[in-house]
Protein backbone atom coordinates (compact mmCIF):
# COMPACT_ATOMS: atom_id res chain seq x y z
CA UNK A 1 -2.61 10.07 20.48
CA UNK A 2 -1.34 11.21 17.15
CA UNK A 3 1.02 9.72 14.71
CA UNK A 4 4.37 11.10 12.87
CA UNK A 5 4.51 10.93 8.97
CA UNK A 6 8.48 9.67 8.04
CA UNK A 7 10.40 8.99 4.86
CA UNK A 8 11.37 5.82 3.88
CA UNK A 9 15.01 6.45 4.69
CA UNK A 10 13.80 7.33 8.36
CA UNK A 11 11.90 4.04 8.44
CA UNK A 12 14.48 2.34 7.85
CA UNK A 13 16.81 3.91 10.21
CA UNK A 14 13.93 3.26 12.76
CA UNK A 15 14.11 -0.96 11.83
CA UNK A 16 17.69 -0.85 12.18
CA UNK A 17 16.68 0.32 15.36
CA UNK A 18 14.33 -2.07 16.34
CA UNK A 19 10.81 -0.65 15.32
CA UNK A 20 7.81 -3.07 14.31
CA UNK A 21 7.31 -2.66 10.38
CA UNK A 22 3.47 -3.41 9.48
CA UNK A 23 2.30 -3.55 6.08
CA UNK A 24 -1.86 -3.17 5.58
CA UNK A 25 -1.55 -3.86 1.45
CA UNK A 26 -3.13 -7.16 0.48
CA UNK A 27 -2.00 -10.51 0.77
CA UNK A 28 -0.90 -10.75 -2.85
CA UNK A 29 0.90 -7.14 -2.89
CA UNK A 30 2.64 -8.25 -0.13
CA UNK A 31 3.50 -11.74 -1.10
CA UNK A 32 4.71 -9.90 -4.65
CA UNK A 33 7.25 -8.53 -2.53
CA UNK A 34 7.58 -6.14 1.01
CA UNK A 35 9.97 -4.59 2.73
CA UNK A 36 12.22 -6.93 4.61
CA UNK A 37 10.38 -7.67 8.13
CA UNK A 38 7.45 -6.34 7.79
CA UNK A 39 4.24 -7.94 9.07
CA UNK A 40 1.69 -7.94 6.79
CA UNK A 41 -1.52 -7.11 8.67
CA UNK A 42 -5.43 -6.70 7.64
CA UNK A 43 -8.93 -7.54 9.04
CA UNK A 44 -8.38 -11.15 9.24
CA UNK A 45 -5.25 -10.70 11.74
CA UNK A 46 -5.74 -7.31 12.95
CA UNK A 47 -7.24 -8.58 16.92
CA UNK A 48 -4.24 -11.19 16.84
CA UNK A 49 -1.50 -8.40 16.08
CA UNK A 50 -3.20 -5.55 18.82
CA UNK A 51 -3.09 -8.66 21.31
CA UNK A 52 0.48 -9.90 20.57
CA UNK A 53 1.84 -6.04 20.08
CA UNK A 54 4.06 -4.26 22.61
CA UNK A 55 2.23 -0.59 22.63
CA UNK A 56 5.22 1.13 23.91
CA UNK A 57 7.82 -0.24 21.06
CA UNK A 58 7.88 1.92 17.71
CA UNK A 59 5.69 0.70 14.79
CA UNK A 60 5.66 1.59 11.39
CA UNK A 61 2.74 1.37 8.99
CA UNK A 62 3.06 0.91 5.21
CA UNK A 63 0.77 1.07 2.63
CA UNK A 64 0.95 1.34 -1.32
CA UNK A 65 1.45 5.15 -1.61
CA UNK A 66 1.24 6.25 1.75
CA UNK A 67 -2.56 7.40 1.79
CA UNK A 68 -4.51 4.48 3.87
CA UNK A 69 -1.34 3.89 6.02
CA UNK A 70 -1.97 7.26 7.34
CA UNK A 71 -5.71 6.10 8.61
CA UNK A 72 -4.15 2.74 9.98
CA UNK A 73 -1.59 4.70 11.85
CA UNK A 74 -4.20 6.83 13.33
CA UNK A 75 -5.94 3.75 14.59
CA UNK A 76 -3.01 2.20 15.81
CA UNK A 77 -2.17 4.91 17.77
CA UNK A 78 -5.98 4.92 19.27
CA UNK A 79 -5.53 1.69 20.64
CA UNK A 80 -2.69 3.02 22.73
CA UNK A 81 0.36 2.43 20.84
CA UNK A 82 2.94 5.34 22.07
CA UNK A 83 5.23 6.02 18.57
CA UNK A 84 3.37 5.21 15.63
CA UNK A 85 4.38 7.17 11.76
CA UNK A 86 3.11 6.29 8.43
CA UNK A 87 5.53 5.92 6.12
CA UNK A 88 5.28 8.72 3.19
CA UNK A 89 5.26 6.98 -0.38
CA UNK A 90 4.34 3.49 0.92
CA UNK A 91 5.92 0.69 -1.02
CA UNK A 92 5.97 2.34 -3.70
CA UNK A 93 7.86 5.45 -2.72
CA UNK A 94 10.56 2.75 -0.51
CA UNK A 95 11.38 0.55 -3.50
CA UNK A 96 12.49 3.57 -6.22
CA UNK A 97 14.65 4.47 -3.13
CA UNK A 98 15.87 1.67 -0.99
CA UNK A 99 16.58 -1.98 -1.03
CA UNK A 100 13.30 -4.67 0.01
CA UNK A 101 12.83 -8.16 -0.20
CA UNK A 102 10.58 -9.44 -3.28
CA UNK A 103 8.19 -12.23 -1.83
């Protein structure tokens, strides 16, 4: 499996539509402020979210510039998730261009 790389403005039409948001920055990045409904997820939730996931529903994967989230999404999609992207520009990139929620 393979993932898609998306803008932030297709990310977000993808939420409206009912895709799974995960963010892999820290806890403190994301607590600064994230995207509104995103998960935050890293190593010390990562077994929880696979188990609790639905594979076949869209998910999203954020990072700070769009760089690690590419990795993540790769991995994601190796553990048989069916429509995974990265999105390009990470947090970063979404909050010069679109409205988020500050922690």
């Amino acid at each position: 499996m393979s993932f898609q790389r998306i803008s932030a403005e297709q990310a977000q039409q993808q939420l409206a539509a009912g895709a799974t948001l995960v963010d892999i920055r820290d806890p403190v990045a994301f607590a600064a402020g994230h995207v509104d409904g995103a998960i935050r997820v890293g190593n010390e939730n990562l077994a929880e979210f696979l188990a609790k996931a639905n594979p076949d529903a869209p998910l999203l994967v954020m990072c700070y510039h769009g760089h690690s989230s590419q990795n993540a999404a790769q991995f994601f999609a190796s553990q048989g998730f069916q429509s995974v992207a990265s999105v390009d520009g990470g947090f970063e990139g979404w909050k010069r261009q679109l409205p988020f929620v500050s922690g």
